[in-house]
Every structure is written in C-alpha cells, then in structure tokens.
PDB file of N, CA and C in Angstrom:
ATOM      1  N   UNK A   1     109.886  87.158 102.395  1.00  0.00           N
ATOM      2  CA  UNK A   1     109.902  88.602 102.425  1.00  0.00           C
ATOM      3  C   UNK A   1     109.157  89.057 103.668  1.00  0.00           C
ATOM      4  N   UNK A   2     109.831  89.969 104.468  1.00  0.00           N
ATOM      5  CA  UNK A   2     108.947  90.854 105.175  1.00  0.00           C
ATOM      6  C   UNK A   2     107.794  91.739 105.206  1.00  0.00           C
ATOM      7  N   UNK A   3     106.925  91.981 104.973  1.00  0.00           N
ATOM      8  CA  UNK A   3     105.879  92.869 104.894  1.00  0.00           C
ATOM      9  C   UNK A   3     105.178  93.461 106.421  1.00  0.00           C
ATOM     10  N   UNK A   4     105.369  94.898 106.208  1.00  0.00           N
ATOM     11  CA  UNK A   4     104.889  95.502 107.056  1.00  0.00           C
ATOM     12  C   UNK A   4     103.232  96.002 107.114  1.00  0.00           C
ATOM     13  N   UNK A   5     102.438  95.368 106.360  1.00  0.00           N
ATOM     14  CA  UNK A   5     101.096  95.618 106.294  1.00  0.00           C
ATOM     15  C   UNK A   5     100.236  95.434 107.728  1.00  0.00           C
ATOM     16  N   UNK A   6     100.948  94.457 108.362  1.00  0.00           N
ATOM     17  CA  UNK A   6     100.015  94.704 109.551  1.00  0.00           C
ATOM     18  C   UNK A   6     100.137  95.643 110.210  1.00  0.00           C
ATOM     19  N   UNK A   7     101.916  96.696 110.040  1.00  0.00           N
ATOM     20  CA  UNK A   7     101.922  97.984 110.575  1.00  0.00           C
ATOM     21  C   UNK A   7     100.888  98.756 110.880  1.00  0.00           C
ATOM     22  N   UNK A   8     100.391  98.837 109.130  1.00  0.00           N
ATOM     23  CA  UNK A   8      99.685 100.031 108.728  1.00  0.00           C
ATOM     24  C   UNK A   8      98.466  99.723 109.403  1.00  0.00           C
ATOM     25  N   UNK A   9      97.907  98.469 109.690  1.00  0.00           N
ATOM     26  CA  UNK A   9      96.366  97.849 109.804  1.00  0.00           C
ATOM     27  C   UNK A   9      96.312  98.237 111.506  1.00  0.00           C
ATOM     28  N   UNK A  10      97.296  98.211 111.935  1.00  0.00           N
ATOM     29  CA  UNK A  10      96.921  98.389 113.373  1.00  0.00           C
ATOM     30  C   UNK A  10      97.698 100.155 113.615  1.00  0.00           C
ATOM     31  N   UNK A  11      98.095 100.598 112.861  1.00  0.00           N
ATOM     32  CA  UNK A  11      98.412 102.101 113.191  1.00  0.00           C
ATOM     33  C   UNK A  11      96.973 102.667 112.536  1.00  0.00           C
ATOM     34  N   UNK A  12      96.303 102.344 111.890  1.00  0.00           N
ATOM     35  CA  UNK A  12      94.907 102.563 111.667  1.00  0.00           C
ATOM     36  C   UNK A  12      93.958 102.446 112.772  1.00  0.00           C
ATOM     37  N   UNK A  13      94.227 102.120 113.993  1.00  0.00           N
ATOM     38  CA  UNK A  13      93.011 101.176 114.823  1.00  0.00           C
ATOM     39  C   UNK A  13      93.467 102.041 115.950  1.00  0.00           C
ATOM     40  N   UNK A  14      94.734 102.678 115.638  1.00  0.00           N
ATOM     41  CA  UNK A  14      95.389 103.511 117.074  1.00  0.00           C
ATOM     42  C   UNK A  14      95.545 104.877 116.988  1.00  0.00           C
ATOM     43  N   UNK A  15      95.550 105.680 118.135  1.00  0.00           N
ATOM     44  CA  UNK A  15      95.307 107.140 118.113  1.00  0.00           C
ATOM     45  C   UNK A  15      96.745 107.613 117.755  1.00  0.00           C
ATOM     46  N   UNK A  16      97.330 107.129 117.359  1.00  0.00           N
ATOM     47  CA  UNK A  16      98.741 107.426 116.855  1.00  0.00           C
ATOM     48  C   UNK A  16      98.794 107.630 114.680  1.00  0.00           C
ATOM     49  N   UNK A  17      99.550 108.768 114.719  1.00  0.00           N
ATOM     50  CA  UNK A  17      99.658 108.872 113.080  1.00  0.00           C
ATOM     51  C   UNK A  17     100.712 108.401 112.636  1.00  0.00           C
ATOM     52  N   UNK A  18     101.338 108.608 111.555  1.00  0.00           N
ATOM     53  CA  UNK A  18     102.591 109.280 110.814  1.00  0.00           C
ATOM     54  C   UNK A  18     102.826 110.384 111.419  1.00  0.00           C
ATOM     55  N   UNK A  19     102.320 111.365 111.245  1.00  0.00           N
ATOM     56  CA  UNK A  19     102.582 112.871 111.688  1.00  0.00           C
ATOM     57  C   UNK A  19     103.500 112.620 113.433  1.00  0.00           C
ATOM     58  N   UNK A  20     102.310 111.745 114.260  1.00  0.00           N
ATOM     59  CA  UNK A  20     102.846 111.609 115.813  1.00  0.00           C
ATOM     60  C   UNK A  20     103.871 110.965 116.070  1.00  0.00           C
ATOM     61  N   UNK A  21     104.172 109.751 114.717  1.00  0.00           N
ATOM     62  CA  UNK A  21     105.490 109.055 115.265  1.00  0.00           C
ATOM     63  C   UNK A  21     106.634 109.924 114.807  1.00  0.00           C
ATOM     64  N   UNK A  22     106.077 110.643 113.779  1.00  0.00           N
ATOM     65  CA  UNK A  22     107.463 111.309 113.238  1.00  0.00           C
ATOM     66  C   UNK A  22     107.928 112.663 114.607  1.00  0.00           C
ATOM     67  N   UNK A  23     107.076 113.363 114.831  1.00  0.00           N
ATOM     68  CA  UNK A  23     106.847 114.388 115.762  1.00  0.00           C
ATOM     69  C   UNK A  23     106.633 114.188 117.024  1.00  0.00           C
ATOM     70  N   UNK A  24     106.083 113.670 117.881  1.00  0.00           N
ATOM     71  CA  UNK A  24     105.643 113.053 119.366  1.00  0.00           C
ATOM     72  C   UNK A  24     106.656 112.434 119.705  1.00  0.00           C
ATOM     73  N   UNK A  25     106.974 111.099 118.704  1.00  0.00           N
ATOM     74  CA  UNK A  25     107.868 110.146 119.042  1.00  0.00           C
ATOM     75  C   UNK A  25     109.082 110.140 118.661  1.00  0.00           C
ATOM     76  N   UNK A  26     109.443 110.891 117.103  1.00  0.00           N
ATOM     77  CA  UNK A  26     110.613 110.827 116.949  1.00  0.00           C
ATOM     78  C   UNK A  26     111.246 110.211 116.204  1.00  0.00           C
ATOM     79  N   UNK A  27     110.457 109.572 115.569  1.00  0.00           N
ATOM     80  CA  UNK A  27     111.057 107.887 114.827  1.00  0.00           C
ATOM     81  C   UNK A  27     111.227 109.378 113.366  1.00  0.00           C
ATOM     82  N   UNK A  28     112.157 108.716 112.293  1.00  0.00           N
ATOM     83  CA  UNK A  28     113.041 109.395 111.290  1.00  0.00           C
ATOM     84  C   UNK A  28     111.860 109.228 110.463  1.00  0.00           C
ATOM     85  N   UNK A  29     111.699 110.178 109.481  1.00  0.00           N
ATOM     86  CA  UNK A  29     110.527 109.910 108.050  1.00  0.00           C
ATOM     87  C   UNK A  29     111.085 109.016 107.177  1.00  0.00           C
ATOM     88  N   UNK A  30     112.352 108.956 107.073  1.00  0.00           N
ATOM     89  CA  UNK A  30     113.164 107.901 106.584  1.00  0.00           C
ATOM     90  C   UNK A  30     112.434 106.616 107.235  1.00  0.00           C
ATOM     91  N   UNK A  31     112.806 106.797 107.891  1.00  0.00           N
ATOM     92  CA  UNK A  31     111.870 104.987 108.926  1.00  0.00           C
ATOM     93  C   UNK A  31     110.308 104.837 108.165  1.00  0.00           C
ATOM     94  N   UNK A  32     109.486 105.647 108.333  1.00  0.00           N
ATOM     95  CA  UNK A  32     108.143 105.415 107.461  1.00  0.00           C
ATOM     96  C   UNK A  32     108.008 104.998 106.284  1.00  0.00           C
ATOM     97  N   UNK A  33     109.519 105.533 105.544  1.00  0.00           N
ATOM     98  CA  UNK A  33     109.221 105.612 104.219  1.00  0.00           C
ATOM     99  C   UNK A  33     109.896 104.051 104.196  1.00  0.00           C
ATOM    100  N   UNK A  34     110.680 103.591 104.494  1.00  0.00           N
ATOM    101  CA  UNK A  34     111.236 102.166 104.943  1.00  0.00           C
ATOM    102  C   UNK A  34     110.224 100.923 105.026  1.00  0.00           C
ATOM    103  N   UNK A  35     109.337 101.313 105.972  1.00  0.00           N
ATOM    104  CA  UNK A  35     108.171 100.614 106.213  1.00  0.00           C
ATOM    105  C   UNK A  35     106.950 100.635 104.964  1.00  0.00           C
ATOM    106  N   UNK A  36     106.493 101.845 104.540  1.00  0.00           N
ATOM    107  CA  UNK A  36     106.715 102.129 103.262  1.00  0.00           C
ATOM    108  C   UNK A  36     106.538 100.958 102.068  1.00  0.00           C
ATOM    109  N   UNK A  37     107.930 100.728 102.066  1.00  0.00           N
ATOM    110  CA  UNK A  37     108.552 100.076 100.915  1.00  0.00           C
ATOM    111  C   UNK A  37     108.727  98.972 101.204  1.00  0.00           C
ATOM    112  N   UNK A  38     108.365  98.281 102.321  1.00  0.00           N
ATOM    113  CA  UNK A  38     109.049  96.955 103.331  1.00  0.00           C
ATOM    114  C   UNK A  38     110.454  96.875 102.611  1.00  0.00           C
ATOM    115  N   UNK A  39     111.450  97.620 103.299  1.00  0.00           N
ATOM    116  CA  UNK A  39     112.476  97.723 103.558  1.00  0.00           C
ATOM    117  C   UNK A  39     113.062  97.426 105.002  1.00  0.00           C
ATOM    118  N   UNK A  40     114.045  96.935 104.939  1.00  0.00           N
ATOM    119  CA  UNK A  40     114.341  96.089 106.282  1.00  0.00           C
ATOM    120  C   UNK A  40     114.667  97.357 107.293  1.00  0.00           C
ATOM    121  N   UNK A  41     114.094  96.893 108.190  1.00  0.00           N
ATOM    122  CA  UNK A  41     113.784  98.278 109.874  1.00  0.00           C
ATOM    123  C   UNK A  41     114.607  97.491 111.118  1.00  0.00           C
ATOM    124  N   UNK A  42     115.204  98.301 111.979  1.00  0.00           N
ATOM    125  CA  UNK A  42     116.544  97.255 113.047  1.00  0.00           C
ATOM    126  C   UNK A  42     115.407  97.050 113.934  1.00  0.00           C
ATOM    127  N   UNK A  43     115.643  96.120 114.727  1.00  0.00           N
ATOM    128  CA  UNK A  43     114.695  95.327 115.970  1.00  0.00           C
ATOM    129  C   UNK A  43     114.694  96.454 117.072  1.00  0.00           C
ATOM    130  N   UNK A  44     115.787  97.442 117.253  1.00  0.00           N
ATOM    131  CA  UNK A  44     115.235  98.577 117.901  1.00  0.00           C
ATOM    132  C   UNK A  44     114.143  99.312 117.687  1.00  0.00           C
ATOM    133  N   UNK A  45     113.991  99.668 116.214  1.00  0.00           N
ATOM    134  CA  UNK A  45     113.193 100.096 115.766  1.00  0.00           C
ATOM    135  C   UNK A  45     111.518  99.523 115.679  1.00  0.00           C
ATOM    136  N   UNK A  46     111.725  98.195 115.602  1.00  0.00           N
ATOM    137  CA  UNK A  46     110.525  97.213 116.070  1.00  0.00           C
ATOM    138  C   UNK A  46     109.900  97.269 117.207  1.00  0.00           C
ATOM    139  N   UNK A  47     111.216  97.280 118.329  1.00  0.00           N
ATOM    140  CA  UNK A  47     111.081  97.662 119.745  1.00  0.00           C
ATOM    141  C   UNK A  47     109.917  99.017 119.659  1.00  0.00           C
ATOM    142  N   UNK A  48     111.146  99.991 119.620  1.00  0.00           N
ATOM    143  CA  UNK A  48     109.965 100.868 119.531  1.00  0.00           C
ATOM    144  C   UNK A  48     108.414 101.191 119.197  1.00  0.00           C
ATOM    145  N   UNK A  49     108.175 100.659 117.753  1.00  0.00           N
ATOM    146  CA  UNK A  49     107.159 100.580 117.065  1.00  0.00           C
ATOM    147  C   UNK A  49     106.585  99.525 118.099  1.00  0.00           C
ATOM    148  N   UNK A  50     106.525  98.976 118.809  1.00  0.00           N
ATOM    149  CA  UNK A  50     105.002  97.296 119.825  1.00  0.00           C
ATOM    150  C   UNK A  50     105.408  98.500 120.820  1.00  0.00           C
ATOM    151  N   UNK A  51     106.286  99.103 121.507  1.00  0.00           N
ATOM    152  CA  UNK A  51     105.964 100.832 123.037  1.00  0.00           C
ATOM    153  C   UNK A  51     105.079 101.364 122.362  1.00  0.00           C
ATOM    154  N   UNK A  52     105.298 101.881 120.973  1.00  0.00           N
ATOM    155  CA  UNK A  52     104.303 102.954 120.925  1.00  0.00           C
ATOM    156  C   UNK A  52     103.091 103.055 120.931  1.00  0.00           C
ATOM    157  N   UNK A  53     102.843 101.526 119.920  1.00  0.00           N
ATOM    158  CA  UNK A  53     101.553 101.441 119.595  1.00  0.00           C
ATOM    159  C   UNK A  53     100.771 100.331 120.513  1.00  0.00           C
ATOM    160  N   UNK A  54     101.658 100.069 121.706  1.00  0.00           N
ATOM    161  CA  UNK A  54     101.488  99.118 122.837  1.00  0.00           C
ATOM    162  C   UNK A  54     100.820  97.466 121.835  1.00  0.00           C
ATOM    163  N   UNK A  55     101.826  97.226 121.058  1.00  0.00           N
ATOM    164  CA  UNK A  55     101.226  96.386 120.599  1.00  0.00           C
ATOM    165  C   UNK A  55     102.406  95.161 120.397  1.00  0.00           C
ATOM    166  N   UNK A  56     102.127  93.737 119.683  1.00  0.00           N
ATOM    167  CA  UNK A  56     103.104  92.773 119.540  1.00  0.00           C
ATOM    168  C   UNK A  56     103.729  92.577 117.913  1.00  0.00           C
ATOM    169  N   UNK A  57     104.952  92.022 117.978  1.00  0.00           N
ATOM    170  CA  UNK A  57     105.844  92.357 117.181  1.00  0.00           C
ATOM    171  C   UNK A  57     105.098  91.756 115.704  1.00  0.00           C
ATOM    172  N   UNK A  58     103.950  90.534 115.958  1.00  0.00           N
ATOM    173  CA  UNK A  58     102.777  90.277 115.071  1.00  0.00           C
ATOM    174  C   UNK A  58     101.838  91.179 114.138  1.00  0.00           C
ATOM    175  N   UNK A  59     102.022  92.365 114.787  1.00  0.00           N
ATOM    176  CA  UNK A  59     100.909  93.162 114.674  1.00  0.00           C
ATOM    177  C   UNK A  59     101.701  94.611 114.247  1.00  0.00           C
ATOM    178  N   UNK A  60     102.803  94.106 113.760  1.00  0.00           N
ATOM    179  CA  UNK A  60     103.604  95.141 112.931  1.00  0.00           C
ATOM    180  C   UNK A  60     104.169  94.239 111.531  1.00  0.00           C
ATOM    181  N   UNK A  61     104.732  93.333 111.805  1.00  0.00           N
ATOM    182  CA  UNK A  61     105.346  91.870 110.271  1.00  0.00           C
ATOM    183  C   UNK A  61     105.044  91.394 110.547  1.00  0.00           C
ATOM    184  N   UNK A  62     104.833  90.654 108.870  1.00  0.00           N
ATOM    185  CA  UNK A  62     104.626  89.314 108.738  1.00  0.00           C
ATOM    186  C   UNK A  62     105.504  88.528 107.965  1.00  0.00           C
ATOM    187  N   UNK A  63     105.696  87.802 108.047  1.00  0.00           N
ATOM    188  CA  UNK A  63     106.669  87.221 106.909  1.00  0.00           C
ATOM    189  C   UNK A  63     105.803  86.379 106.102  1.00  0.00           C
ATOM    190  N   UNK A  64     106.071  86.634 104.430  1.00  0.00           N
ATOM    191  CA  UNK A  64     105.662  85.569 103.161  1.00  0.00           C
ATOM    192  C   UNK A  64     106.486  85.447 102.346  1.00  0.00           C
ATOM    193  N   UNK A  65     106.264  84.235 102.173  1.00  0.00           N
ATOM    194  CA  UNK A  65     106.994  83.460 101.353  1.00  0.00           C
ATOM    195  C   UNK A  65     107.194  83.935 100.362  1.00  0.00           C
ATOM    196  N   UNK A  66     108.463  84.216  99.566  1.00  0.00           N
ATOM    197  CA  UNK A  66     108.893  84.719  97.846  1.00  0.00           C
ATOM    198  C   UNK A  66     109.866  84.476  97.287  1.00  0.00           C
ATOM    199  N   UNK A  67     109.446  83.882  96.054  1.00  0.00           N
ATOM    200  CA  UNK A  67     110.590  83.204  95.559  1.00  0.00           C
ATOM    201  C   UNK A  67     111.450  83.823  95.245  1.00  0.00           C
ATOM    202  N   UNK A  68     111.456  85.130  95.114  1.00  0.00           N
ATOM    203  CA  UNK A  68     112.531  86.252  95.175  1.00  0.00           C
ATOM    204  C   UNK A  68     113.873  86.309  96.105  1.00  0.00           C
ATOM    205  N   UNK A  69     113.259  85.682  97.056  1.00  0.00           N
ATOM    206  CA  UNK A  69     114.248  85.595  97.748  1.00  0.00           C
ATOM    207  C   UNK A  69     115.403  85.178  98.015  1.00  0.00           C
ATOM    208  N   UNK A  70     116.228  85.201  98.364  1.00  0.00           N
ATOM    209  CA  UNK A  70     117.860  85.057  97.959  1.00  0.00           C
ATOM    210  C   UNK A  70     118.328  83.730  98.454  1.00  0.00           C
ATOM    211  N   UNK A  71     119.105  82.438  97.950  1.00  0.00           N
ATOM    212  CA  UNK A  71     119.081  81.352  97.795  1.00  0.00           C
ATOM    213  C   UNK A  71     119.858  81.108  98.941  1.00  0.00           C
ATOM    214  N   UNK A  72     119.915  80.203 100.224  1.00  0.00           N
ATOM    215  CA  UNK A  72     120.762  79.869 101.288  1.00  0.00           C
ATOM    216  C   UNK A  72     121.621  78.855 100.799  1.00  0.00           C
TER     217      UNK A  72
END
C-alpha cells in the first residue's frame, strides 16, 4: 500500500499549507482529499507536489507492505 504520511510530515516543516496548495498552487481539493485517504495520486501530480515543496519523491510516499493487497 501507498501511504502518504510523509506528505503530511514534511508539508508540516514547510511554509506551504492546504489552503496554499489549493489557492497559490492550484492543485484540486479533490487531490488533498486523495492524499487524505491514500488514494492513488498520477506521478504528475507527485511531480508537482517534490516543485512545490522543493522536496524528494521520499518525502511525500512510502510504500508498506499489506496483505490487502491484490494478488499478482
């Protein structure tokens, strides 16, 4: 599973909000609420998110392991 917790841990550490990405930057509230829910976000959107917050694609997901996950 994807988890976006390191999103939140480093949009905490940066002069950037919710409010600024939605407003400044532009990104959809839909997209927050996505991240949110770790709901899957397009690599554009990743893109964006390491410009804004000048940061690496680490420091937004992580991936863990769950057995939930769907069988290959």
């Amino acid at each position: 599973m994807i988890s976006y917790n390191p999103f939140w841990v480093t949009l905490k550490h940066s002069v950037e909000t919710t409010y600024s990405l939605i407003n400044k930057h532009k990104l959809s509230s839909s997209t927050i609420n996505r991240l949110r829910k770790n709901k899957p976000i397009s690599t554009v959107t990743l893109n964006d998110l390491c410009r804004i917050l000048h940061c690496r694609v680490e420091d937004i997901i992580i991936y863990i392991e769950d057995t939930d996950d769907q069988t290959l």
